[in-house]
N, C-alpha and C. Protein backbone atom coordinates (compact mmCIF):
# COMPACT_ATOMS: atom_id res chain seq x y z
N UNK A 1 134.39 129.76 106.53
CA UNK A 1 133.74 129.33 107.77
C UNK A 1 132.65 128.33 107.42
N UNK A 2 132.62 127.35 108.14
CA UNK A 2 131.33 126.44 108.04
C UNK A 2 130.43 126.57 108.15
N UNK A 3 128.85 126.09 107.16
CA UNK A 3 127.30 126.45 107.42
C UNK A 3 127.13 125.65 108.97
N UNK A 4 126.19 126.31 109.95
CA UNK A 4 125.97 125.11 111.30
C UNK A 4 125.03 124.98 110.48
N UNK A 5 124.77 123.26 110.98
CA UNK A 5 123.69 122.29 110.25
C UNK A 5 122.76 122.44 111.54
N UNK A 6 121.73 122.31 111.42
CA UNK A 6 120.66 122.23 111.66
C UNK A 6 120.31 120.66 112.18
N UNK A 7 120.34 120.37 113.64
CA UNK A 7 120.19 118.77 113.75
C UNK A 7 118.94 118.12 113.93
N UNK A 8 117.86 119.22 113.86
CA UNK A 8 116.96 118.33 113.22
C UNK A 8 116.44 118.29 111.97
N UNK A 9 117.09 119.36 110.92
CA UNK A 9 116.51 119.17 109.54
C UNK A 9 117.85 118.06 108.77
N UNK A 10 119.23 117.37 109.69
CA UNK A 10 119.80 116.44 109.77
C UNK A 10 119.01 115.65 109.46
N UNK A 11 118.29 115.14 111.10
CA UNK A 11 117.43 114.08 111.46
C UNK A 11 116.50 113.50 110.47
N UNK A 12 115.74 114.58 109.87
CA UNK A 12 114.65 114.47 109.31
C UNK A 12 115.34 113.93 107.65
N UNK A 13 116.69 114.27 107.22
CA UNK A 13 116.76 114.30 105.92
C UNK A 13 117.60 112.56 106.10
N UNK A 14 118.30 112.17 107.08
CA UNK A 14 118.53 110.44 106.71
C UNK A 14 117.68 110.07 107.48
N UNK A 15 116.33 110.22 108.21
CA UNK A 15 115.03 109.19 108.29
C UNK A 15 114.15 109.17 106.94
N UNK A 16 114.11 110.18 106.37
CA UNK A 16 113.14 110.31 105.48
C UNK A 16 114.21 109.41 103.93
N UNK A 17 115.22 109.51 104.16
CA UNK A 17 115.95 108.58 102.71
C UNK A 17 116.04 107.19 103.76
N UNK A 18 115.82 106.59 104.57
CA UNK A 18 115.45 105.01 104.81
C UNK A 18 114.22 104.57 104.87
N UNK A 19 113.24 105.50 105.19
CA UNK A 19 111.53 104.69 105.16
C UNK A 19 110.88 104.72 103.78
N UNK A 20 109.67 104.15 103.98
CA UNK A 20 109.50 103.94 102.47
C UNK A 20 107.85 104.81 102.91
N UNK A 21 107.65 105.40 103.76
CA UNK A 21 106.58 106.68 103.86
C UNK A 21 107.03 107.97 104.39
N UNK A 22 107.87 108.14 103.79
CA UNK A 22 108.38 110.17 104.21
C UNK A 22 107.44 110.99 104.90
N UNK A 23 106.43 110.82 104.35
CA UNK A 23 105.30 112.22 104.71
C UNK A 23 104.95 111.67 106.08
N UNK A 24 105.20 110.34 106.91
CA UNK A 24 105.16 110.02 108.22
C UNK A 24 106.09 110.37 108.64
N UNK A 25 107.08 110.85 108.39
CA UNK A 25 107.59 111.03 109.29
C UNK A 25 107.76 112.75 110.23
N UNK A 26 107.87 112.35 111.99
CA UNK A 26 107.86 113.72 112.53
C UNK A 26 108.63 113.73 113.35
N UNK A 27 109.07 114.95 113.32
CA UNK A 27 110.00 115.51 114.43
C UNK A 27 109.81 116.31 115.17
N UNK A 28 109.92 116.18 116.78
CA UNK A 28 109.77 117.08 117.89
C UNK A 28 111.07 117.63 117.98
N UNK A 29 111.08 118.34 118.06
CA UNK A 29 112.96 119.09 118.67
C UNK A 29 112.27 120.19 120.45
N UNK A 30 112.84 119.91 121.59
CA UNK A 30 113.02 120.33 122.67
C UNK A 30 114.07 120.45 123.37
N UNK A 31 114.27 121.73 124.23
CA UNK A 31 115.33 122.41 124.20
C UNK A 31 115.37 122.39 126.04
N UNK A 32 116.19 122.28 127.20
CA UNK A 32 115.89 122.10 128.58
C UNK A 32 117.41 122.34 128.81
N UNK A 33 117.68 121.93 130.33
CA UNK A 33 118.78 122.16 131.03
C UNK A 33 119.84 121.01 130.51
N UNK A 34 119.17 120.06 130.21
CA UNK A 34 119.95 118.36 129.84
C UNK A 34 120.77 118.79 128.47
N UNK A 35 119.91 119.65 127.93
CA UNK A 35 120.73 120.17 126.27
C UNK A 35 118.98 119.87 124.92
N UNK A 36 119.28 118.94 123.79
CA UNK A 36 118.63 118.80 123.16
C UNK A 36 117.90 117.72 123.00
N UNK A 37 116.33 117.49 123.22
CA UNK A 37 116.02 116.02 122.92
C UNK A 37 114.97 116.04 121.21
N UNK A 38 115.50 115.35 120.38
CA UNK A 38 114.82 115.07 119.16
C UNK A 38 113.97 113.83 119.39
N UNK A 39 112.36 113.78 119.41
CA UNK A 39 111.50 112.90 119.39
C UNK A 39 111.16 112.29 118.01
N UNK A 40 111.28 111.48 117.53
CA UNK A 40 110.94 111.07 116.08
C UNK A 40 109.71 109.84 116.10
N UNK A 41 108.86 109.81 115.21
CA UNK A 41 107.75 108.97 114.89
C UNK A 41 107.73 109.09 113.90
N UNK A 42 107.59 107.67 113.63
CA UNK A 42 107.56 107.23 112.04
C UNK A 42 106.35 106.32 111.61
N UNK A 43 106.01 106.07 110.36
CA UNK A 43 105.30 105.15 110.09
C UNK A 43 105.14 103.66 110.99
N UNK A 44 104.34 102.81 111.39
CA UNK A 44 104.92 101.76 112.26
C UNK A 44 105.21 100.72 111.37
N UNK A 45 105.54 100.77 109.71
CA UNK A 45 105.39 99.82 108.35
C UNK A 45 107.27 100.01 109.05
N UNK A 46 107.75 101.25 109.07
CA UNK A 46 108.96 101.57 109.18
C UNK A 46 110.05 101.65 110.10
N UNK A 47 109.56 101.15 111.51
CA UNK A 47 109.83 100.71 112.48
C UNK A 47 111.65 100.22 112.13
N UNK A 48 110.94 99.26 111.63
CA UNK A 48 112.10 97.94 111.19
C UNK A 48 113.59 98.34 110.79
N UNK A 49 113.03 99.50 109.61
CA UNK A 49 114.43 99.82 108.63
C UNK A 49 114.86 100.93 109.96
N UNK A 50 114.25 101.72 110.55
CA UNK A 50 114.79 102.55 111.53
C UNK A 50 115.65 102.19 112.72
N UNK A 51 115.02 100.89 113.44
CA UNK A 51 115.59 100.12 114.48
C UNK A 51 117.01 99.53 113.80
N UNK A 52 116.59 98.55 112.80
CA UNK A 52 118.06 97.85 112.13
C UNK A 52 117.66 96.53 112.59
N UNK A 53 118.94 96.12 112.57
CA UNK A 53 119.47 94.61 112.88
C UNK A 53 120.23 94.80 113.73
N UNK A 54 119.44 94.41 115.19
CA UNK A 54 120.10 94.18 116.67
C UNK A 54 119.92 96.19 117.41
N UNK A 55 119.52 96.69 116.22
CA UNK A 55 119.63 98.50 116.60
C UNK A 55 120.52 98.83 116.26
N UNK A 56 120.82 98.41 115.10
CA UNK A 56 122.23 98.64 114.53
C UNK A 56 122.04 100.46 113.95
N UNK A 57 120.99 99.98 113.16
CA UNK A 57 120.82 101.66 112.71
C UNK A 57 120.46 102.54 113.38
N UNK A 58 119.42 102.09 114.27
CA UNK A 58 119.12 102.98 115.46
C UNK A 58 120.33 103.45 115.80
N UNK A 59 121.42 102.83 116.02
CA UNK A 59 122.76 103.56 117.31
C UNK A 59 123.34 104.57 116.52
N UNK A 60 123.17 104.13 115.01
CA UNK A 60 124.06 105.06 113.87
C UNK A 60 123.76 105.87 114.16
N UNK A 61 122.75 106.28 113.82
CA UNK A 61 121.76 107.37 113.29
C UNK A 61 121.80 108.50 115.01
N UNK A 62 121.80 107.67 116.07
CA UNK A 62 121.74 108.41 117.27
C UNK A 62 123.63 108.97 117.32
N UNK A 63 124.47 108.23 117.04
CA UNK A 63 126.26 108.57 116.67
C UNK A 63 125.81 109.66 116.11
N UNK A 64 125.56 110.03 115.05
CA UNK A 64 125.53 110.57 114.10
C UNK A 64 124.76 112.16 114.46
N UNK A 65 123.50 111.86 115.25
CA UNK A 65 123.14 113.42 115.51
C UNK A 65 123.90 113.79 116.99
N UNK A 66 124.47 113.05 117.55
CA UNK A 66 125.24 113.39 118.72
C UNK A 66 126.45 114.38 118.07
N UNK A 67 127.00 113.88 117.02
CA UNK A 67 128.23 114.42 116.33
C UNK A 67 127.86 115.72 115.86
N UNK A 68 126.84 115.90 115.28
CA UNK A 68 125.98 117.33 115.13
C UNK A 68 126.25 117.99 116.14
N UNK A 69 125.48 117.60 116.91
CA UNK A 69 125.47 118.28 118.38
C UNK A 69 126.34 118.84 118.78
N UNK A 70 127.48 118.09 119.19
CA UNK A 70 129.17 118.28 119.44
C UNK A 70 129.55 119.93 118.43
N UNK A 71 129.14 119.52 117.16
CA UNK A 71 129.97 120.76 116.03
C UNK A 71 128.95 121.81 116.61
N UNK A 72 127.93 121.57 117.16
CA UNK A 72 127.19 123.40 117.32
C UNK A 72 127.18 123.48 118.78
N UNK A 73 127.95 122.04 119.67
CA UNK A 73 127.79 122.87 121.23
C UNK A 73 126.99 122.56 121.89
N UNK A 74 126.01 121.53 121.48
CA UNK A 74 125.15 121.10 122.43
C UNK A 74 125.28 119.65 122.53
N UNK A 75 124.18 119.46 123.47
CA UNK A 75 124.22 117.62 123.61
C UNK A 75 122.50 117.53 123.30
N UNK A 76 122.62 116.25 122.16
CA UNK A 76 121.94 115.86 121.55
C UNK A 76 121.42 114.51 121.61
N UNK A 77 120.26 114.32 122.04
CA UNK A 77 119.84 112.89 122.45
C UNK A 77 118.46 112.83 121.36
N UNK A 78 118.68 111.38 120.94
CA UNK A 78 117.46 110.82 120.20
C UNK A 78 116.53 109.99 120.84
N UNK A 79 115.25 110.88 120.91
CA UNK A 79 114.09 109.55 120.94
C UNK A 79 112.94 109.45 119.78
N UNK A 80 113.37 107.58 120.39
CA UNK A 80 112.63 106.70 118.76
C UNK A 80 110.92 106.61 119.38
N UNK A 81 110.09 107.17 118.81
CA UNK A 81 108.57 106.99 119.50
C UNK A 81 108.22 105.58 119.00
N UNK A 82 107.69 104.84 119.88
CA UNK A 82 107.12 103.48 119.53
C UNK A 82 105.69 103.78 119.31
N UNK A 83 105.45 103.32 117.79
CA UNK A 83 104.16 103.53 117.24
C UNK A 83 102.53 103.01 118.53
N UNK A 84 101.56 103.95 117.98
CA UNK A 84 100.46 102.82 119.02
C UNK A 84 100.50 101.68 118.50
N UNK A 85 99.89 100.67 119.44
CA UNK A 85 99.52 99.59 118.96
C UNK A 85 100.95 98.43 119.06
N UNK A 86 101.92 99.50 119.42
CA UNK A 86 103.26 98.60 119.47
C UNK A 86 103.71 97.06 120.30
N UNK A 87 104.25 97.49 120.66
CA UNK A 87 104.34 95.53 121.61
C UNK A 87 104.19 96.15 122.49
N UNK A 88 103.18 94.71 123.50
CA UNK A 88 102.85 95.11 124.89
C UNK A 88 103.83 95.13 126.01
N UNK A 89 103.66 95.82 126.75
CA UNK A 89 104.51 95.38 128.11
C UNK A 89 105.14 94.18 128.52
N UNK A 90 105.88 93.68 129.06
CA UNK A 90 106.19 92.16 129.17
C UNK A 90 105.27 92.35 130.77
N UNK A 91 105.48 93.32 131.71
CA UNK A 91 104.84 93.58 133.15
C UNK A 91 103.53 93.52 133.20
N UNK A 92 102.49 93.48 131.92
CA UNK A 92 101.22 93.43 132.39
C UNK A 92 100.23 92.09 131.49
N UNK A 93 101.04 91.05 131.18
CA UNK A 93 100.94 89.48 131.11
C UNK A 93 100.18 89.72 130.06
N UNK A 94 99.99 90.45 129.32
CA UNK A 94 99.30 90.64 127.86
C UNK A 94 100.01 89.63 126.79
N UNK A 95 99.18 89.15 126.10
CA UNK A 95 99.56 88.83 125.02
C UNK A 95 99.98 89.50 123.50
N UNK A 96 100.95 89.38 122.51
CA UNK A 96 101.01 89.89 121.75
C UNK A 96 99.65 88.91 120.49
N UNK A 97 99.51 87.75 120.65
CA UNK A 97 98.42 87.59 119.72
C UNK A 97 97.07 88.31 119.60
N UNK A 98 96.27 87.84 118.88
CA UNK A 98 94.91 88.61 118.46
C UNK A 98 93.72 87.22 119.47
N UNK A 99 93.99 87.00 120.64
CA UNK A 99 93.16 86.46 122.02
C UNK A 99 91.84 87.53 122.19
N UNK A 100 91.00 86.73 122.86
CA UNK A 100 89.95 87.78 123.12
C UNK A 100 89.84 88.84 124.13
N UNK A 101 91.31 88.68 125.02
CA UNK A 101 91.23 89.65 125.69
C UNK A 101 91.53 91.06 125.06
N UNK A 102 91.52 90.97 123.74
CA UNK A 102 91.69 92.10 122.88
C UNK A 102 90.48 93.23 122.50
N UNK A 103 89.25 92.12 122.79
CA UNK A 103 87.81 92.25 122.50
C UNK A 103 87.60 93.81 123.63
N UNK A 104 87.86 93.11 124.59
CA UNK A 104 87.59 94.38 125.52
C UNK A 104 86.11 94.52 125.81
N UNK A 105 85.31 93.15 125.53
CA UNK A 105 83.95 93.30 126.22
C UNK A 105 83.76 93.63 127.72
């Protein structure tokens, strides 16, 4: 008979072999009527290798704990936490440069 894997000590074991700060990384696991949601935050150095090219890895990595999910029976959704400090809104005409409306006098 097969070990059930565990989909967030999954989660945690291919985020932590792509970033290059492990000990940032965290995992929420919550449990509701929808099924399973895994919250992840990572370093914001690590953003990059997590997202991919175009979200390429992002989608993997979300394939991938869905398929978990499936083998133990639940439904499994990933969320990627966007670090503070992340990009602004496009809705509130902010700039992403370092302008003085940053000052906040």
């Amino acid at each position: 008979m097969a070990k059930e894997i565990n989909d967030k000590d999954f989660l945690e074991y291919i985020v932590k072999s792509l970033v290059d700060h492990p000990d940032d990384v965290k995992i929420d696991r919550k449990v509701d009527e929808m099924g399973v949601l895994l919250s992840l935050k990572v370093n914001p150095e690590d953003m990059g290798q997590i997202i991919g090219k175009a979200g390429s890895t992002a989608r993997a990595i979300r394939t991938l704990v869905r398929i978990i999910g499936l083998k133990n029976h639940a439904r499994v959704n990933l969320k990627i936490e966007e670090p503070e400090g992340g990009r602004k809104s496009p809705n509130t005409g902010e700039k992403k440069g370092g302008d003085l409306g940053d000052l906040n006098l």
